[in-house]
C-alpha atoms as a PDB file:
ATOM      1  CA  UNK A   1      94.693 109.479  87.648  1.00  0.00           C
ATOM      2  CA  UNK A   2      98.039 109.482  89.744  1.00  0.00           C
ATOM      3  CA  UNK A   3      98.978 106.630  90.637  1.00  0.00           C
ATOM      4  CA  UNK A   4     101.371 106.211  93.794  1.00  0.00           C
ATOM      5  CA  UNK A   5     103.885 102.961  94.866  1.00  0.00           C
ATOM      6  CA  UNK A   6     105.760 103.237  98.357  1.00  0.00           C
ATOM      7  CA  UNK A   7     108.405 100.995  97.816  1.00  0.00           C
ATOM      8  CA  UNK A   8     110.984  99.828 101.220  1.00  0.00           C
ATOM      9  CA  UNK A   9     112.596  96.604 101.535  1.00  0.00           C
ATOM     10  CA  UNK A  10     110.794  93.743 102.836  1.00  0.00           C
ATOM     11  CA  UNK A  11     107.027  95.701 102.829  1.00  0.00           C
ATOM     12  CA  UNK A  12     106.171  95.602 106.337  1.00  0.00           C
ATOM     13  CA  UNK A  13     106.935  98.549 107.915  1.00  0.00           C
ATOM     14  CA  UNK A  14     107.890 102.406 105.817  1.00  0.00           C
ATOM     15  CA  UNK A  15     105.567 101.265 103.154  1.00  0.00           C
ATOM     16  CA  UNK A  16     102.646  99.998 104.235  1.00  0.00           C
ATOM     17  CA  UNK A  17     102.541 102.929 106.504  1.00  0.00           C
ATOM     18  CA  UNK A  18     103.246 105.461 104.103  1.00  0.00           C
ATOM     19  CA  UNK A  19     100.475 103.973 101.831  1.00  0.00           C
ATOM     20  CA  UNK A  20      97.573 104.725 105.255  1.00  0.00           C
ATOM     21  CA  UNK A  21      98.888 107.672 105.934  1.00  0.00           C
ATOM     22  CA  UNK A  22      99.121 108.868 102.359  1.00  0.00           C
ATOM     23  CA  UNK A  23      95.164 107.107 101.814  1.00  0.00           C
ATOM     24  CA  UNK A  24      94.621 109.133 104.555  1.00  0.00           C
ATOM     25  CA  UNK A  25      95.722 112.802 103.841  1.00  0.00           C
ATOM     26  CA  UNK A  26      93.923 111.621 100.533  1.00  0.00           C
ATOM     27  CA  UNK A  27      90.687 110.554 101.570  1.00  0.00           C
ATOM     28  CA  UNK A  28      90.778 114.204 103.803  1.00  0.00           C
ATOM     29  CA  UNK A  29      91.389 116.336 100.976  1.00  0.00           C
ATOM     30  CA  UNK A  30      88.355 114.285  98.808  1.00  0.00           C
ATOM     31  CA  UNK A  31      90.947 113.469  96.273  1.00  0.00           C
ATOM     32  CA  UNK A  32      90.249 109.897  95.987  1.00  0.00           C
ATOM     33  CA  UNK A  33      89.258 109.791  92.304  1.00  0.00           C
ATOM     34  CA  UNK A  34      92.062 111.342  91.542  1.00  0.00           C
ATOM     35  CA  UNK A  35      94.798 109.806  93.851  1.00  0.00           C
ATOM     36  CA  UNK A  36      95.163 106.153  94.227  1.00  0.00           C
ATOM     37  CA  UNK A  37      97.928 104.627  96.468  1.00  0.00           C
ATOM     38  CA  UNK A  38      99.379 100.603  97.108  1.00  0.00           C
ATOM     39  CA  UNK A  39     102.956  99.640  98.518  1.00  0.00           C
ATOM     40  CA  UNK A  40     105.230  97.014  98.234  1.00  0.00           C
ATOM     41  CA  UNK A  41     108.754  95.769  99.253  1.00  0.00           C
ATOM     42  CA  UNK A  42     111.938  94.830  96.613  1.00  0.00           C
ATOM     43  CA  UNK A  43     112.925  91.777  98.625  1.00  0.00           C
ATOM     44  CA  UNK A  44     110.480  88.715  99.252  1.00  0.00           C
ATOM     45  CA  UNK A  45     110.980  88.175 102.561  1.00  0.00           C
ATOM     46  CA  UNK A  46     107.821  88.789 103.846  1.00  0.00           C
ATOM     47  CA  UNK A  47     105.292  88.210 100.911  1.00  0.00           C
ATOM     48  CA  UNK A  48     101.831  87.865 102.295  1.00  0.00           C
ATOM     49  CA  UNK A  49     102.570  88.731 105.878  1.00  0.00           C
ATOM     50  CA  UNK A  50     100.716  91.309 107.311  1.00  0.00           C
ATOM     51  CA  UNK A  51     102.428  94.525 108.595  1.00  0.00           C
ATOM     52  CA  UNK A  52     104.783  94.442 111.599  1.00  0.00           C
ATOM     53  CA  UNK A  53     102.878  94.787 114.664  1.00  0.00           C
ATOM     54  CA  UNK A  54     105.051  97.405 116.222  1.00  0.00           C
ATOM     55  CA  UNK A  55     104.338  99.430 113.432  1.00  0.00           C
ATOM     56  CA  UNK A  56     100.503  98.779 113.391  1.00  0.00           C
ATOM     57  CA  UNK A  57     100.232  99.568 117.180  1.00  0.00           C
ATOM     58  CA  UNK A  58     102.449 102.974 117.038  1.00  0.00           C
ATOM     59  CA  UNK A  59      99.836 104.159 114.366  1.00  0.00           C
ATOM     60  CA  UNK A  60      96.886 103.234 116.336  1.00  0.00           C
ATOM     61  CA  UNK A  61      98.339 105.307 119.241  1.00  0.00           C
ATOM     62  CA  UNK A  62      98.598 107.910 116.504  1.00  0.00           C
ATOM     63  CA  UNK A  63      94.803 107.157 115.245  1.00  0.00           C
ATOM     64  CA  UNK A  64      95.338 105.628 112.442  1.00  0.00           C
ATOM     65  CA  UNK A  65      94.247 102.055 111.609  1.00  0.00           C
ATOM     66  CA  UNK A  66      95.382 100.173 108.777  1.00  0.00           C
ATOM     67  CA  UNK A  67      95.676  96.535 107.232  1.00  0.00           C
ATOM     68  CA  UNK A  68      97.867  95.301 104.379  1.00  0.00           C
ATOM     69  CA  UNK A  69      99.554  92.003 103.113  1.00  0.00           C
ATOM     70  CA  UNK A  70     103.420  92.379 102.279  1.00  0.00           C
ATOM     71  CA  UNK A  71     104.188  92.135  98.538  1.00  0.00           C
ATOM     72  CA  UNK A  72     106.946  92.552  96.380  1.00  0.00           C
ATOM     73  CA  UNK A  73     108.116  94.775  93.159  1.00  0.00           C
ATOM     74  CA  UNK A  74     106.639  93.585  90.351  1.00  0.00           C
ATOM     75  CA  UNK A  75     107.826  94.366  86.248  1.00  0.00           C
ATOM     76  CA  UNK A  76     103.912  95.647  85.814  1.00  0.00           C
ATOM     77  CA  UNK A  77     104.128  97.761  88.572  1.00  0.00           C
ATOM     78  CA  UNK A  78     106.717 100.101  86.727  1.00  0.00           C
ATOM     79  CA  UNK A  79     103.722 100.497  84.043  1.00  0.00           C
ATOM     80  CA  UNK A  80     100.936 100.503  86.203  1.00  0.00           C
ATOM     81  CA  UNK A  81     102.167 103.562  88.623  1.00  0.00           C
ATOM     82  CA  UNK A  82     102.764 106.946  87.552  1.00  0.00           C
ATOM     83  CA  UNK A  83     105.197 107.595  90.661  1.00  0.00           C
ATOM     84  CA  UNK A  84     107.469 105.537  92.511  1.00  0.00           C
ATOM     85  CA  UNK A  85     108.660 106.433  96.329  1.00  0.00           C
ATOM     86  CA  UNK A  86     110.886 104.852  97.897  1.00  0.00           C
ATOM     87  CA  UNK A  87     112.033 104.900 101.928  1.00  0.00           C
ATOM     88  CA  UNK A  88     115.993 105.110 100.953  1.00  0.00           C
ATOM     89  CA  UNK A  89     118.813 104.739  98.906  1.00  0.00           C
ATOM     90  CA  UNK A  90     119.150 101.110  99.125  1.00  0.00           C
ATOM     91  CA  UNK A  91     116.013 100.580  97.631  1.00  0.00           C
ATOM     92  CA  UNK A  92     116.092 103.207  95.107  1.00  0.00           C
ATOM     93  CA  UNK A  93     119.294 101.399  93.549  1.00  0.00           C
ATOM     94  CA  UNK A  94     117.352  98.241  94.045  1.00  0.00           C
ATOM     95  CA  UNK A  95     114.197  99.753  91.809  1.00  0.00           C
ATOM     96  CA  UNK A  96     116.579 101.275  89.163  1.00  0.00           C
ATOM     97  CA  UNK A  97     118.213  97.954  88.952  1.00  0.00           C
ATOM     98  CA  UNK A  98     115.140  96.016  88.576  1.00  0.00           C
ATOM     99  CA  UNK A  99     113.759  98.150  85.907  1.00  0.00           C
ATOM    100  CA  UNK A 100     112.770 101.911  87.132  1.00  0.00           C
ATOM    101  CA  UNK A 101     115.830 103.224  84.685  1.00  0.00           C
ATOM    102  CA  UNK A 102     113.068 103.627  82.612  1.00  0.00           C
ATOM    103  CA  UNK A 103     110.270 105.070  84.957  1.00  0.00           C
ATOM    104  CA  UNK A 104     110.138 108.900  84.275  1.00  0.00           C
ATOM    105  CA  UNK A 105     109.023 109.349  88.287  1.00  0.00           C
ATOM    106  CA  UNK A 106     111.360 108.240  90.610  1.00  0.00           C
ATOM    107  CA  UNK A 107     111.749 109.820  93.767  1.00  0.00           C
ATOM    108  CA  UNK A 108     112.828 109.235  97.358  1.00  0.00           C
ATOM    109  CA  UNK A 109     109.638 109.772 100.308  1.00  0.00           C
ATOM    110  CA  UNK A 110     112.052 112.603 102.356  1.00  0.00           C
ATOM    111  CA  UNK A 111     112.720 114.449  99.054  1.00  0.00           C
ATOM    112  CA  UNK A 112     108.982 115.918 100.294  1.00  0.00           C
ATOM    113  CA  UNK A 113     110.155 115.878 103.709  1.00  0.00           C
ATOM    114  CA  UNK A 114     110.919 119.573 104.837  1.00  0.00           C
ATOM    115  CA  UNK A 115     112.862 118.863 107.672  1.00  0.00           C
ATOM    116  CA  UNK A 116     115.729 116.435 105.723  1.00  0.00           C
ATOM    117  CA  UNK A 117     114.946 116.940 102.012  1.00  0.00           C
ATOM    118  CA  UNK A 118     116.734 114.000 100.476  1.00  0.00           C
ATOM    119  CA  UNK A 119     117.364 111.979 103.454  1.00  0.00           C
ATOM    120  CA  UNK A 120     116.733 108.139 104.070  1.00  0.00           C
ATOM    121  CA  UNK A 121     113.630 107.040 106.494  1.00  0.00           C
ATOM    122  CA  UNK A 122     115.365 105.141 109.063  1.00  0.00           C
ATOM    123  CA  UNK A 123     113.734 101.182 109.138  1.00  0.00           C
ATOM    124  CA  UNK A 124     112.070 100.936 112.404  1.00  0.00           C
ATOM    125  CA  UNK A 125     112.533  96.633 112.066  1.00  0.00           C
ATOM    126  CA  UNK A 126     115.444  96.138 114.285  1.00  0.00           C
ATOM    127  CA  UNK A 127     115.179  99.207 116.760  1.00  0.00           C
ATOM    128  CA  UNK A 128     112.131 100.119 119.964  1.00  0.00           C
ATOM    129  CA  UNK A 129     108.930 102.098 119.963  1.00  0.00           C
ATOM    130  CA  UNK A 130     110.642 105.181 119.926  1.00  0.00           C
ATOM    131  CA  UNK A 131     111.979 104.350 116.339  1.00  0.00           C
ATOM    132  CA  UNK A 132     108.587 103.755 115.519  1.00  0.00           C
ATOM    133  CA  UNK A 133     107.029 106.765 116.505  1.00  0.00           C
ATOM    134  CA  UNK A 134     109.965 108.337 114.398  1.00  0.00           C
ATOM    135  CA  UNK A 135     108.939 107.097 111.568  1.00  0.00           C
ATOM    136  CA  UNK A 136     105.107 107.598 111.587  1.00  0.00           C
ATOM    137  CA  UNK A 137     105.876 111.264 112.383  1.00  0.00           C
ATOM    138  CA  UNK A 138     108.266 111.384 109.218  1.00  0.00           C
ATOM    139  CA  UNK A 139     106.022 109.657 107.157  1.00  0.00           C
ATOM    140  CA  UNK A 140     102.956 111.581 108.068  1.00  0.00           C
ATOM    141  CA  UNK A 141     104.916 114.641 107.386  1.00  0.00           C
ATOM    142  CA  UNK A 142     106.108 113.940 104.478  1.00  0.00           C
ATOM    143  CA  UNK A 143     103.419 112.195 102.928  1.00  0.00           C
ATOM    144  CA  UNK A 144     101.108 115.254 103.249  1.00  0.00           C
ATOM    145  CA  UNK A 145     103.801 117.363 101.358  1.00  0.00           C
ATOM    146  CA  UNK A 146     104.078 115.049  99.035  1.00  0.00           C
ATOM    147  CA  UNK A 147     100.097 115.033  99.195  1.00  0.00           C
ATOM    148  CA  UNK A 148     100.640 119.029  98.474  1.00  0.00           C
ATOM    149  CA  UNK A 149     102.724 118.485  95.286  1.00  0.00           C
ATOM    150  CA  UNK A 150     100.576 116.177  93.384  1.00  0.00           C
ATOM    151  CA  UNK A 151      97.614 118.542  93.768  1.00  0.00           C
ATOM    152  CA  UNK A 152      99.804 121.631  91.652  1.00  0.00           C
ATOM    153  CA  UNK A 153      99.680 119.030  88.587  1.00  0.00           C
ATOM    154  CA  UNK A 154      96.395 117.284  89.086  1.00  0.00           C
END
């Protein structure tokens, strides 16, 4: 079974999303007993909080609903997932540094993103709706391709 973790920072916003959107292209494909899918943040700041509204109303004008409760990295989790993706650099240094040195799948979400291989999703938190609506359509792209790449090994 693959096993996917969207990390971001606080686990409110790129990762949460990521995760319904992923469960999503998932559930589509009939894949779920092969693919399974949960997100969390590195930083506590928002443990048990649900995610941002913003972010829950731009993907329910995109028609997809979705619930979660904002938690953080665990050490388990680095045993218990088969592949870790995170939103952008900051928190890729942050998993390597709390233990993913050792993780053998490591990679950044836009690294499956065809239209900025490599590149950072932008955190919606501090910006409008259109930042939003950015980021779902990012994610949604690039969780599908990602989505497209597990299937060649599974």
């Amino acid at each position: 079974m693959e096993k996917v973790l969207f990390i971001c920072l606080g686990n409110i916003c790129r990762s949460p999303l990521a995760e319904a959107l992923f469960r999503r292209h998932v559930q589509a494909q009939n894949l779920t007993h092969k693919i399974s899918c949960d997100s969390c943040g590195t930083a506590a700041y928002h443990i048990g909080a649900p995610p941002d509204a913003r972010s829950v109303a731009n993907a329910r004008l995109n028609g997809l609903e979705y619930s979660h409760r904002a938690r953080q990295l665990q050490p388990v989790d680095f045993k218990n997932f088969t592949r870790l993706v995170v939103m952008d650099d900051s928190n890729l240094n942050n998993v390597l540094i709390q233990g993913g040195h050792v993780h053998p799948s490591i990679t950044k979400m836009r690294d499956f993103d065809p239209l900025a291989p490599g590149s950072d999703v932008p955190d919606p938190y501090f910006g409008g709706n259109k930042g939003f609506q950015e980021v779902y359509e990012i994610l949604d792209r690039a969780t599908l391709h990602l989505l497209r790449h597990l299937r060649k090994s599974i």
